[in-house]
N, C-alpha and C. Protein backbone atom coordinates (compact mmCIF):
# COMPACT_ATOMS: atom_id res chain seq x y z
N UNK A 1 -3.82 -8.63 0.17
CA UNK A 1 -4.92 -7.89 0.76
C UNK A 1 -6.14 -7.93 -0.15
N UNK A 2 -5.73 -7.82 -1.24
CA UNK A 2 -7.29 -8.07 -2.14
C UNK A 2 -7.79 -8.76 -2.49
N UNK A 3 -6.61 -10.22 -2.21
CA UNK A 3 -7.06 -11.43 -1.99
C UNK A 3 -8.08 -11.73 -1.16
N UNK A 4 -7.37 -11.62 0.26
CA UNK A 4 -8.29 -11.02 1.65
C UNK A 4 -9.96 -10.69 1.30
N UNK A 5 -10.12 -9.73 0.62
CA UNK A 5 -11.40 -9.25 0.61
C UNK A 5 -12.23 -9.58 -0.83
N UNK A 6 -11.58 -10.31 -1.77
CA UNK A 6 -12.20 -11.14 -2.51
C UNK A 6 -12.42 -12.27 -1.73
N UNK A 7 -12.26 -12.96 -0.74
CA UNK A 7 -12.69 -13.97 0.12
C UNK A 7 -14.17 -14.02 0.85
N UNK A 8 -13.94 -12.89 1.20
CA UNK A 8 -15.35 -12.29 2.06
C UNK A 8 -16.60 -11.58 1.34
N UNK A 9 -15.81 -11.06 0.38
CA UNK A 9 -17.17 -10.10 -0.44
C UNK A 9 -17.57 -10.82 -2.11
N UNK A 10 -16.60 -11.84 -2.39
CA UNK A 10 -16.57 -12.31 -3.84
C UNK A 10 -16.87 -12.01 -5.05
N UNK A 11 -16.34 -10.52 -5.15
CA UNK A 11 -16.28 -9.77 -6.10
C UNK A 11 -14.93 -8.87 -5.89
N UNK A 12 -14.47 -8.79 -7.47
CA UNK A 12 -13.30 -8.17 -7.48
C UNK A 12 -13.13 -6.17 -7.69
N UNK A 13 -14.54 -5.79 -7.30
CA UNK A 13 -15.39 -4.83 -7.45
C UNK A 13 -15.04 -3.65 -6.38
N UNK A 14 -14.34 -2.87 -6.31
CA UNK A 14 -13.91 -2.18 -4.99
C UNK A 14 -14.91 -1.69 -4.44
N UNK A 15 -16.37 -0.81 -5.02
CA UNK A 15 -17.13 -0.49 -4.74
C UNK A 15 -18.16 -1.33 -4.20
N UNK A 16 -18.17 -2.96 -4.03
CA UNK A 16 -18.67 -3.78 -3.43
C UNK A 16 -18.12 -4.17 -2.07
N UNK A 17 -16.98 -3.51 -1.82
CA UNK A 17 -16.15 -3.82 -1.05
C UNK A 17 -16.37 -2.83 0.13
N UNK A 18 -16.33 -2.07 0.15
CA UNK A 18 -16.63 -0.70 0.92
C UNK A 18 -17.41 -0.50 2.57
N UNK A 19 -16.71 -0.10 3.23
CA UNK A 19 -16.83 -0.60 4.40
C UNK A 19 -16.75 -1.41 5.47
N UNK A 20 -15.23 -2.30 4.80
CA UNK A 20 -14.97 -3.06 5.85
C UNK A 20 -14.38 -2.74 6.67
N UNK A 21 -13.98 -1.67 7.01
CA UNK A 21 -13.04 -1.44 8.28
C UNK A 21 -13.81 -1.39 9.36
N UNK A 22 -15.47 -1.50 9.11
CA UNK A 22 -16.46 -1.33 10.46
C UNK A 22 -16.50 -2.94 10.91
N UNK A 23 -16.74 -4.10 9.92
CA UNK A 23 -16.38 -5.68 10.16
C UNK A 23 -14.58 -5.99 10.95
N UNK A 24 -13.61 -5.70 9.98
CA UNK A 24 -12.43 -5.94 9.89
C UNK A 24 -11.11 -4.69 10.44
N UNK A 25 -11.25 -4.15 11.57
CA UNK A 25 -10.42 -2.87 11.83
C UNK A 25 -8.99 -3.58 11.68
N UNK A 26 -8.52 -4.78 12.04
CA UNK A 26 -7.22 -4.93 11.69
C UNK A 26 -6.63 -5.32 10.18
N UNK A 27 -7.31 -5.96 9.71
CA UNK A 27 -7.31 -5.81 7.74
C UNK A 27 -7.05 -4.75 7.65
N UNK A 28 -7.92 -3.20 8.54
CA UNK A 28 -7.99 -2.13 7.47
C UNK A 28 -6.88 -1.32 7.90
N UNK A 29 -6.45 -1.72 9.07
CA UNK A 29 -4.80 -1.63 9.28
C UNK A 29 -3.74 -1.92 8.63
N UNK A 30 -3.73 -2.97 7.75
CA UNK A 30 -2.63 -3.68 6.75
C UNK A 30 -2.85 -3.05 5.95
N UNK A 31 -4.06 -2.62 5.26
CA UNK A 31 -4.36 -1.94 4.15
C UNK A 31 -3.61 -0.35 4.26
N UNK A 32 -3.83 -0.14 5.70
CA UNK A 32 -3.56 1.53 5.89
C UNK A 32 -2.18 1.53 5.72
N UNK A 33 -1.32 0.54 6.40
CA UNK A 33 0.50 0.13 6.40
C UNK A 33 1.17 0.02 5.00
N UNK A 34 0.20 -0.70 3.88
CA UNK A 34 0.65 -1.33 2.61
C UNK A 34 0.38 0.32 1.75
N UNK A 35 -0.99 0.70 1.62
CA UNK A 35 -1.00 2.02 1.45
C UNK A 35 0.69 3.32 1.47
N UNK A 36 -0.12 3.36 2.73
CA UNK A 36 1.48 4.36 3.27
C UNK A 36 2.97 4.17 2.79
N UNK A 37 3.03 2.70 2.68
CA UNK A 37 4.39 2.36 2.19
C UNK A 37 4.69 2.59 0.44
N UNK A 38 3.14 2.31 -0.16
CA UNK A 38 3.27 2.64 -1.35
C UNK A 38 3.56 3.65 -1.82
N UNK A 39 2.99 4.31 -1.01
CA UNK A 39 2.64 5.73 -1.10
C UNK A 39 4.21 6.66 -1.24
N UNK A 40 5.13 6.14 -0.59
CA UNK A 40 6.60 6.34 -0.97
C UNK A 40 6.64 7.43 0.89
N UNK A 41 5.95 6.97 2.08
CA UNK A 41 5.96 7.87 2.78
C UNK A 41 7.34 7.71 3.70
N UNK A 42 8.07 8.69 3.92
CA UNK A 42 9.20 8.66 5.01
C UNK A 42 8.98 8.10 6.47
N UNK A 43 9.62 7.06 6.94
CA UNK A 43 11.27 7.20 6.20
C UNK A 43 11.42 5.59 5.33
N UNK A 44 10.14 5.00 4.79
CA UNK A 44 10.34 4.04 3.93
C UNK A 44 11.26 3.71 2.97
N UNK A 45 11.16 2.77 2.71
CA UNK A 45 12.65 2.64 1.57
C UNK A 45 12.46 3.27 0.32
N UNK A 46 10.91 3.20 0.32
CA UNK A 46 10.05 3.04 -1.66
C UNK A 46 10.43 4.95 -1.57
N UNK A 47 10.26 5.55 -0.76
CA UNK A 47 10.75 7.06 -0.31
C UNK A 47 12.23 6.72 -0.52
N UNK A 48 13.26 6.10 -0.43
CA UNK A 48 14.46 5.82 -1.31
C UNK A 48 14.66 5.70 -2.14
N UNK A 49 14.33 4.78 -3.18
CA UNK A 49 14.18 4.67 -3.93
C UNK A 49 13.15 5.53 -4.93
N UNK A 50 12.59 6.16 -4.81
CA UNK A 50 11.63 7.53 -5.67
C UNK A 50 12.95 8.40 -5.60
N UNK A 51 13.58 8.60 -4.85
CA UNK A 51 14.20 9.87 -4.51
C UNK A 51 15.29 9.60 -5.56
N UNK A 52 15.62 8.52 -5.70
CA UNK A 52 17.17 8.57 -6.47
C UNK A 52 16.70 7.64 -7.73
N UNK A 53 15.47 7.62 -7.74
CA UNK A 53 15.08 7.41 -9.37
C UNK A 53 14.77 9.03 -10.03
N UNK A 54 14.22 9.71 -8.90
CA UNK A 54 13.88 11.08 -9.58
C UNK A 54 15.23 11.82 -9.86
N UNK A 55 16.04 11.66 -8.88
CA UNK A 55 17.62 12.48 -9.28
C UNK A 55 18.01 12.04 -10.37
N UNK A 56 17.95 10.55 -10.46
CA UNK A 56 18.72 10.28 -11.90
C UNK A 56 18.08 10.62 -12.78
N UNK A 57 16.88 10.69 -12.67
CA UNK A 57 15.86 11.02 -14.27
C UNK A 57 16.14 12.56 -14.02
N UNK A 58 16.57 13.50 -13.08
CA UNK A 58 16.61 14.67 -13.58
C UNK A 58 18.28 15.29 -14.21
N UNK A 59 19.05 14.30 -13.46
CA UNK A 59 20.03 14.13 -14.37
C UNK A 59 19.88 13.96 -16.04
N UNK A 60 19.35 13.39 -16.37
CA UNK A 60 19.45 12.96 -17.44
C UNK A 60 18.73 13.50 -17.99
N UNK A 61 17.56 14.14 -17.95
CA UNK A 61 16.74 15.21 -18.70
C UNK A 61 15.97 15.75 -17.81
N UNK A 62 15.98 16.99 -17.79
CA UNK A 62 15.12 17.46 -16.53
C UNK A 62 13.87 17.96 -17.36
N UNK A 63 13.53 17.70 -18.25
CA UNK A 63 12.09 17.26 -18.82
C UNK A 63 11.26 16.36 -18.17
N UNK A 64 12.28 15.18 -17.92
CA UNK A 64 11.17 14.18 -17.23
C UNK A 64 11.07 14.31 -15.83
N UNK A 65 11.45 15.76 -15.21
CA UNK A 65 11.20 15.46 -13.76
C UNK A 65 9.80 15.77 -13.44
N UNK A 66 8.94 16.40 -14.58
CA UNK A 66 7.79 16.43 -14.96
C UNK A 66 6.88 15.26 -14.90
N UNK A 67 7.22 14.42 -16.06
CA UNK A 67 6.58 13.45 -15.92
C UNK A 67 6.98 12.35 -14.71
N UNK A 68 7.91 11.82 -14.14
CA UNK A 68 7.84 11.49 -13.18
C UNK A 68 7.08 12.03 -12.06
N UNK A 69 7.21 13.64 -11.99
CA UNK A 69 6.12 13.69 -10.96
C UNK A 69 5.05 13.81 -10.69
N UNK A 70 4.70 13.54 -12.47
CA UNK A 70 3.32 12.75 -12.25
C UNK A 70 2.85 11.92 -12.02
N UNK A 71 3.89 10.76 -12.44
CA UNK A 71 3.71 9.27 -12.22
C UNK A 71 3.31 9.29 -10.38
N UNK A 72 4.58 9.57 -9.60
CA UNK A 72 4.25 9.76 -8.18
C UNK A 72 3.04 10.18 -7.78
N UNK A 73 2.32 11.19 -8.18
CA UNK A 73 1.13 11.89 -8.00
C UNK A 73 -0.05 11.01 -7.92
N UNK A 74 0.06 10.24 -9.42
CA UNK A 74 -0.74 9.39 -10.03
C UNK A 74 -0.63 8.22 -8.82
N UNK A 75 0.26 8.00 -8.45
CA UNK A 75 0.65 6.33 -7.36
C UNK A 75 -0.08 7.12 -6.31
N UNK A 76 0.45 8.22 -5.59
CA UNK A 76 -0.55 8.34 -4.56
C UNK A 76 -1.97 8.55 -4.39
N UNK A 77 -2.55 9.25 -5.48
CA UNK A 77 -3.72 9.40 -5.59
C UNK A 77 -4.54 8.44 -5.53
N UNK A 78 -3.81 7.20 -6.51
CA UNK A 78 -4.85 6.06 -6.48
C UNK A 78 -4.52 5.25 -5.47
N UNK A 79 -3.27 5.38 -4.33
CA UNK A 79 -3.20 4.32 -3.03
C UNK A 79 -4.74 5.14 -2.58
N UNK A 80 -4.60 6.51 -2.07
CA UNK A 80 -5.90 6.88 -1.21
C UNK A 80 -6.58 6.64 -1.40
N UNK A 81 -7.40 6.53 -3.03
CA UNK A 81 -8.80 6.35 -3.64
C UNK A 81 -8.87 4.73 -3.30
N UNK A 82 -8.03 4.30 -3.25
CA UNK A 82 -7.65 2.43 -3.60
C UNK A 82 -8.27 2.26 -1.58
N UNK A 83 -7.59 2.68 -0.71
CA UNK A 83 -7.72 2.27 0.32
C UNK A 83 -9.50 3.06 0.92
N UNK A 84 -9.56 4.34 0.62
CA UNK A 84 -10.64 5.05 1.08
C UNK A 84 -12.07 4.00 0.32
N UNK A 85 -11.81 3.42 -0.99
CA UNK A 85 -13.25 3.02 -1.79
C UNK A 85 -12.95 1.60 -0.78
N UNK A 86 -12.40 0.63 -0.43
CA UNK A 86 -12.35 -0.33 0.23
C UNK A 86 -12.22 -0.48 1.93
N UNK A 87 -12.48 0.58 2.47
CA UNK A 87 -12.48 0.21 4.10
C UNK A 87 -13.22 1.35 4.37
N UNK A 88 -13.63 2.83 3.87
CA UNK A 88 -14.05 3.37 4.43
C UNK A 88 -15.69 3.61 3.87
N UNK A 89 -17.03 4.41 4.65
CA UNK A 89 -18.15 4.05 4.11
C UNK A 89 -18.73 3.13 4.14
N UNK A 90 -20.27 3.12 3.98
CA UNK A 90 -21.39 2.40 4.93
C UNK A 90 -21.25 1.17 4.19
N UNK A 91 -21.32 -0.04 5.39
CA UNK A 91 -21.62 -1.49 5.09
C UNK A 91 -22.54 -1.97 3.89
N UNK A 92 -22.26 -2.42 2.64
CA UNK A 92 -22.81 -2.94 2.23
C UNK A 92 -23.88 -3.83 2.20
N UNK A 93 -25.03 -3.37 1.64
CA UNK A 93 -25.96 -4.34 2.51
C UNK A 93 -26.31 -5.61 1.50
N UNK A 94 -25.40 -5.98 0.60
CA UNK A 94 -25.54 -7.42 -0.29
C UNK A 94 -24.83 -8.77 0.81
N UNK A 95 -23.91 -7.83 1.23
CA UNK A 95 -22.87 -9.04 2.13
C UNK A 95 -23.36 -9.64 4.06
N UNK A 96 -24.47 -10.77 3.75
CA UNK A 96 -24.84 -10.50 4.43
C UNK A 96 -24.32 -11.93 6.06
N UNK A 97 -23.09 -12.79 5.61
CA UNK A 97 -22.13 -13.13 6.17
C UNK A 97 -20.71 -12.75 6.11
N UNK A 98 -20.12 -12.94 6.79
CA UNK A 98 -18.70 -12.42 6.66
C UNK A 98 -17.87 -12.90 7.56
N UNK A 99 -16.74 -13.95 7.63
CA UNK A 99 -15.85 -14.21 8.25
C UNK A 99 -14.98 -13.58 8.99
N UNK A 100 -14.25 -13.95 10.13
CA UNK A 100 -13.54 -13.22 10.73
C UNK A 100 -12.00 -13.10 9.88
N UNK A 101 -10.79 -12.37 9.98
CA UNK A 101 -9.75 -12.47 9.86
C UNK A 101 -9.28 -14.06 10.25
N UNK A 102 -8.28 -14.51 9.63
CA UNK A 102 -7.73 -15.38 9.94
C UNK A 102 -6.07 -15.16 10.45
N UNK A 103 -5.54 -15.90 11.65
CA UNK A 103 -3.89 -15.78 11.99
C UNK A 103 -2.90 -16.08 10.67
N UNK A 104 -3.33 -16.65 10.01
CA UNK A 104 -2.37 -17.18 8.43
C UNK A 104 -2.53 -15.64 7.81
N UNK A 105 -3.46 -15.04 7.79
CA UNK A 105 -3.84 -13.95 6.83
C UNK A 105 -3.38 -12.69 7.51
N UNK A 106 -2.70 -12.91 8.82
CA UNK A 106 -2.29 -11.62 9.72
C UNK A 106 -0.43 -11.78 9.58
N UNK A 107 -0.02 -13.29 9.45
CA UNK A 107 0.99 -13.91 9.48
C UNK A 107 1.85 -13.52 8.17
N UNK A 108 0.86 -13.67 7.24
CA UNK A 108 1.25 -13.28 5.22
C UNK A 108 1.67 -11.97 5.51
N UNK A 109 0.08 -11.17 6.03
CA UNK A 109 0.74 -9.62 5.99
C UNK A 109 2.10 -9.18 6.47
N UNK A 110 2.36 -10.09 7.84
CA UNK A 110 3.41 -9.24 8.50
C UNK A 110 4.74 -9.66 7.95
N UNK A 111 5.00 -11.12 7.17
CA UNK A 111 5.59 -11.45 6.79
C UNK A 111 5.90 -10.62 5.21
N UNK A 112 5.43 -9.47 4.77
CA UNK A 112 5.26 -9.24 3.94
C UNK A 112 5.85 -8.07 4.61
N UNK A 113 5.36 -7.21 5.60
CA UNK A 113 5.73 -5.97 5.70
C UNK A 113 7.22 -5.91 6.48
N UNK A 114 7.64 -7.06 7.37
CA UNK A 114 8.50 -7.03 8.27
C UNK A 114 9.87 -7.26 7.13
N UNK A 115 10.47 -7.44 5.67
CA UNK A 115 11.23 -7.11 5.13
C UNK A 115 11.33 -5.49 5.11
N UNK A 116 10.14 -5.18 4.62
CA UNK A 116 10.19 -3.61 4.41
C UNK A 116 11.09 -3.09 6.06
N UNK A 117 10.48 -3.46 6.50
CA UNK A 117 10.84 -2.30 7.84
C UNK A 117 12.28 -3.13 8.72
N UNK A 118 12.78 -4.00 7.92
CA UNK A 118 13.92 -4.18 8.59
C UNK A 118 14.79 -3.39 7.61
N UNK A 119 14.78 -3.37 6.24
CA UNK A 119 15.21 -2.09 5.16
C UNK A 119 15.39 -0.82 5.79
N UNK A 120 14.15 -0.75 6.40
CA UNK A 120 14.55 0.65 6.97
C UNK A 120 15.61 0.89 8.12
N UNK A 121 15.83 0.33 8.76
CA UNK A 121 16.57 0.18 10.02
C UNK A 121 18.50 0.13 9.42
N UNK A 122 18.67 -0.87 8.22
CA UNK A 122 19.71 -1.27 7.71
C UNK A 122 19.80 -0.89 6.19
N UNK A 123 19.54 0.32 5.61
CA UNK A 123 19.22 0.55 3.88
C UNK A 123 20.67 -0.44 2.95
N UNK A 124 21.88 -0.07 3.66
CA UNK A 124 23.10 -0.38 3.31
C UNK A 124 22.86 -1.91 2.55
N UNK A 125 21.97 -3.08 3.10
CA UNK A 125 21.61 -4.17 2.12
C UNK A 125 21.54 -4.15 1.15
N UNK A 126 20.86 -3.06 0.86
CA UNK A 126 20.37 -2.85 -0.87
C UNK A 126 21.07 -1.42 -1.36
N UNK A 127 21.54 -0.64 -0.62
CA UNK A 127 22.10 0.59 -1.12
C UNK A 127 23.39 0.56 -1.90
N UNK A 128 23.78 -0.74 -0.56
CA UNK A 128 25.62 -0.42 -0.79
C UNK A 128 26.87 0.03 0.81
N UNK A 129 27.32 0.07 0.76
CA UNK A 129 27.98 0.70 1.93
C UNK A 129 28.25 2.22 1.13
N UNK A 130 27.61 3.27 2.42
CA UNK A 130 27.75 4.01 2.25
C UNK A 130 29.18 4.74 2.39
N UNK A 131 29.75 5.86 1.81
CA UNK A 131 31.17 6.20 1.55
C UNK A 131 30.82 7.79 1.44
């Protein structure tokens, strides 16, 4: 995805970036999907995996259930800031062509997200058989 918009805006600058979801509403869809998933939101896997990294770290010292939940805090804060400084807010007015999306670049994404969400459907791949 930031590939994506280093293509179009050619700067690796988020604040140059800003406002493409008024050009690009389905980019800013992938962005919103990749976001959310980072974000550890239910019933995602990465929401699996947080959950039973945080049990074990509170197993093992419940000091760090502290700092872990900051780390989490810290991940979500900057997905929102990460997605809000890059799709939302007024068009830049340096960028003054801009390409459409491409099917290869809709194809990557989904090929990217469609592991995630078959995880969800079947966790037991990566969990284990449950008992």
């Amino acid at each position: 995805l930031a590939n994506t918009n280093y293509e179009r805006t050619h700067s690796r600058t988020l604040l140059l970036a800003r406002g493409l979801q008024l050009m690009l509403p389905l980019m800013a869809t992938w962005w919103l999907l990749a976001n959310l998933m980072n974000m550890a939101l239910p019933p995602t896997i990465n929401l699996t995996g947080e959950l039973l990294i945080i049990t074990s770290m509170y197993n093992w010292s419940p000091l760090t259930i502290m700092l872990t939940g900051a780390g989490t805090l810290l991940t979500a804060a900057y997905s929102l800031h990460m997605f809000l400084m890059t799709q939302r807010g007024k068009f830049p007015r340096h960028i003054i062509k801009m390409s459409p999306t491409y099917t290869r670049e809709h194809l990557l994404m989904t090929l990217h997200i469609l592991p995630l969400l078959m995880l969800l459907t079947k966790p037991e791949l990566v969990m284990g058989p449950l008992s």
